[in-house]
N, C-alpha and C. Protein backbone atom coordinates (compact mmCIF):
# COMPACT_ATOMS: atom_id res chain seq x y z
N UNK A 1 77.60 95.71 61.07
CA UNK A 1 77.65 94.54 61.95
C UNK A 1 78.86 94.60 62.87
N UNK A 2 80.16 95.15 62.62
CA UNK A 2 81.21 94.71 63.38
C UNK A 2 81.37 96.01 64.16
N UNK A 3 80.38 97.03 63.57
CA UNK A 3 80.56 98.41 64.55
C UNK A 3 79.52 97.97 65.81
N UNK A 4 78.75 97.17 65.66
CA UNK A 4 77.70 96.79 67.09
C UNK A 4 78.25 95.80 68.13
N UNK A 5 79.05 94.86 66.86
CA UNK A 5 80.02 94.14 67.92
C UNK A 5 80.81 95.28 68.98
N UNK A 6 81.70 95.96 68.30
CA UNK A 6 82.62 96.81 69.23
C UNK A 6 81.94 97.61 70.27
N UNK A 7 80.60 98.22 69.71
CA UNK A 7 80.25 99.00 70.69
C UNK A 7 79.44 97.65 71.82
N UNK A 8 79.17 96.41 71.84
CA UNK A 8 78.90 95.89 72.94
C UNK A 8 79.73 95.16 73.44
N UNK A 9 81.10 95.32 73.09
CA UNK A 9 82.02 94.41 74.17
C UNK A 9 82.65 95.72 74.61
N UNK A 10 82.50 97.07 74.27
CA UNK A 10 82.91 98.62 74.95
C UNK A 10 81.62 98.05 76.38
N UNK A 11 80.75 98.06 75.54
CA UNK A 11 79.43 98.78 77.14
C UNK A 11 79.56 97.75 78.30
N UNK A 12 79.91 96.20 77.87
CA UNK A 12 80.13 95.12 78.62
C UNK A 12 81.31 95.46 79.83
N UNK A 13 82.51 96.42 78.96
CA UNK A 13 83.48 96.01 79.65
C UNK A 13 83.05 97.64 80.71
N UNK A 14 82.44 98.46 80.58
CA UNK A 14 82.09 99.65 80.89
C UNK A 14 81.61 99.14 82.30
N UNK A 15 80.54 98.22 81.89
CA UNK A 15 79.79 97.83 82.82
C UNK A 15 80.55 97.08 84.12
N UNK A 16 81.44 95.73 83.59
CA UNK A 16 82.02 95.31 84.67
C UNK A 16 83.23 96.10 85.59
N UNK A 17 83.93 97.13 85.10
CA UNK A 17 84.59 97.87 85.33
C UNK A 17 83.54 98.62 86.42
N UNK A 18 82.29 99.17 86.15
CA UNK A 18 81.92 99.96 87.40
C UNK A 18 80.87 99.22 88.12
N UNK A 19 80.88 97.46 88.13
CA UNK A 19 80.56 96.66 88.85
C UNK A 19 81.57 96.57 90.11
N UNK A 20 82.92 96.72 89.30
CA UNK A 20 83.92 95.72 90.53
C UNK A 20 84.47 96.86 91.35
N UNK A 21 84.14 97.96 91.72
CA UNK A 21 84.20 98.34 93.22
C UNK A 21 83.13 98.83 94.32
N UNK A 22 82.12 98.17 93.02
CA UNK A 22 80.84 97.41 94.38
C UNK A 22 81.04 96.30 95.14
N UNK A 23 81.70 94.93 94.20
CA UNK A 23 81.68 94.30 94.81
C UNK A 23 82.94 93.70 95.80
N UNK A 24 83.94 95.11 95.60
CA UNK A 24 85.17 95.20 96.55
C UNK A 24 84.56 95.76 97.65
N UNK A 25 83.64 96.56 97.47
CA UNK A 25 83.52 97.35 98.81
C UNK A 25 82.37 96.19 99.41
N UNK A 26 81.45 95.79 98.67
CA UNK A 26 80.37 94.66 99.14
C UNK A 26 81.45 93.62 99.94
N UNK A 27 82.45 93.24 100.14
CA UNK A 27 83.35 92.11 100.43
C UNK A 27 83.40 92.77 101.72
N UNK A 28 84.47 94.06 101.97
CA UNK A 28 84.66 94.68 103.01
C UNK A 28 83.87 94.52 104.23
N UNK A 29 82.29 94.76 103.79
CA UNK A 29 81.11 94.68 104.69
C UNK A 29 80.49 93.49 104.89
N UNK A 30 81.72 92.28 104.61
CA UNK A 30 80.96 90.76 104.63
C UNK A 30 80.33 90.51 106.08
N UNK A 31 79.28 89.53 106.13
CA UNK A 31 78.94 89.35 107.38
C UNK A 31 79.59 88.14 107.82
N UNK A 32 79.91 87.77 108.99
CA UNK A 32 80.56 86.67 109.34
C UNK A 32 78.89 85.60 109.80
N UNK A 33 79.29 84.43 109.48
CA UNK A 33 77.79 83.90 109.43
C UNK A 33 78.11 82.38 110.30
N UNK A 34 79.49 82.28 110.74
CA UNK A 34 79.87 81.41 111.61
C UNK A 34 81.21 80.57 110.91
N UNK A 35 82.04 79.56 111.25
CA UNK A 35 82.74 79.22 111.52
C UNK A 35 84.37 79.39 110.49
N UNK A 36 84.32 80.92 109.99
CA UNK A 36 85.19 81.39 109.37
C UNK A 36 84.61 81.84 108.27
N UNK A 37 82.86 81.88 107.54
CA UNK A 37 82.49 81.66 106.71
C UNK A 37 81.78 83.17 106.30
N UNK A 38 82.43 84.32 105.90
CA UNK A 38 81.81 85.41 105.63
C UNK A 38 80.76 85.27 104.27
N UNK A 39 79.61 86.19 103.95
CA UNK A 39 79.08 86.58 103.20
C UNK A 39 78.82 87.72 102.79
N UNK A 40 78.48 87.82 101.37
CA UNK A 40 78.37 89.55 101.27
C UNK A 40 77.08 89.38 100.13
N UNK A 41 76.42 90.22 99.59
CA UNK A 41 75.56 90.18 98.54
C UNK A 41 75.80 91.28 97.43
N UNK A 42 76.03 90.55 96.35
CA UNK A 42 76.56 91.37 95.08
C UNK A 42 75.81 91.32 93.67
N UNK A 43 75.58 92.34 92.98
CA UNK A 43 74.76 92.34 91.74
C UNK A 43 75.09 91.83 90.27
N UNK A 44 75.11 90.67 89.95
CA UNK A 44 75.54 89.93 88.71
C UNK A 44 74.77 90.47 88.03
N UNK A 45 75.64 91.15 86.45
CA UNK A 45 75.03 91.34 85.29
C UNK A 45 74.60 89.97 84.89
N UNK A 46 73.27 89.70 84.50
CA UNK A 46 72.84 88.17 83.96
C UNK A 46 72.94 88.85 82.42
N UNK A 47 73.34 87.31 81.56
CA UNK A 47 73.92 87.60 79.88
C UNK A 47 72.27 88.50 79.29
N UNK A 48 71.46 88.41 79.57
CA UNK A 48 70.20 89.35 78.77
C UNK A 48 69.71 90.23 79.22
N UNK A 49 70.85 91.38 80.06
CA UNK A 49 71.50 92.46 80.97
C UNK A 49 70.62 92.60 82.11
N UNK A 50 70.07 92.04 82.79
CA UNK A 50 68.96 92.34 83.66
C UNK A 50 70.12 92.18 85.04
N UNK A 51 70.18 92.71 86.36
CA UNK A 51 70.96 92.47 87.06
C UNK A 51 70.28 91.73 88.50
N UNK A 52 70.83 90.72 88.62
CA UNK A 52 70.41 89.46 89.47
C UNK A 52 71.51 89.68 90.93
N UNK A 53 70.80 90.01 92.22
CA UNK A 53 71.48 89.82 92.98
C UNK A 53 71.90 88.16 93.85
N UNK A 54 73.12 88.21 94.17
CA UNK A 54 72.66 86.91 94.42
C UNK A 54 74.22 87.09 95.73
N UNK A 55 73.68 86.22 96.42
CA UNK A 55 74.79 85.96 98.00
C UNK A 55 75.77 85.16 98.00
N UNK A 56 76.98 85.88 98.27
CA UNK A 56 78.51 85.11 97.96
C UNK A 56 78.69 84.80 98.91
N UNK A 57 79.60 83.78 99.16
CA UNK A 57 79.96 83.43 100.51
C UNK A 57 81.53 82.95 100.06
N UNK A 58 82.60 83.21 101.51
CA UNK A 58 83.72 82.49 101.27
C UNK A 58 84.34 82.21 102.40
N UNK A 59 85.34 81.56 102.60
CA UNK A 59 85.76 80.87 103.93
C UNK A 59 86.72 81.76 104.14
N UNK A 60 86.64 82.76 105.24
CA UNK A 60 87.89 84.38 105.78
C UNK A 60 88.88 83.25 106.05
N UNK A 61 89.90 83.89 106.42
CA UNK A 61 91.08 83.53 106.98
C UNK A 61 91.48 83.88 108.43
C-alpha cells in the first residue's frame, strides 16, 4: 500500500514538472485579445489523469 502511494505522488510530480515548460512557453505565445488582456491555452492534468485543455487569460502589464 505505501509503495503505490510513493510511486503516485513520484508520477504526479513527474508529470507536473514536464507540464510547466509548456505552459511557460504557452504564456510567451499569449494572444493579446484587447484591452491589456492576453490569453494562452494550456493542458490541465484533470485528478482521473485525462488531460483537459482549457484557456487562461490574464491582464499583461
Amino acid at each position: 500500500m505505501r509503495r503505490a502511494g510513493i510511486s503516485l505522488v513520484l508520477t504526479s510530480t513527474v508529470l507536473v514538472a514536464a507540464l510547466a515548460p509548456v505552459v511557460a512557453s504557452a504564456r510567451e505565445g499569449a494572444q493579446s485579445i484587447g484591452h491589456g488582456i492576453k490569453c494562452y491555452t494550456a493542458a490541465v492534468l484533470q485528478a482521473d489523469g485525462t488531460v483537459k485543455y482549457q484557456r487562461i487569460c490574464y491582464k499583461g502589464v
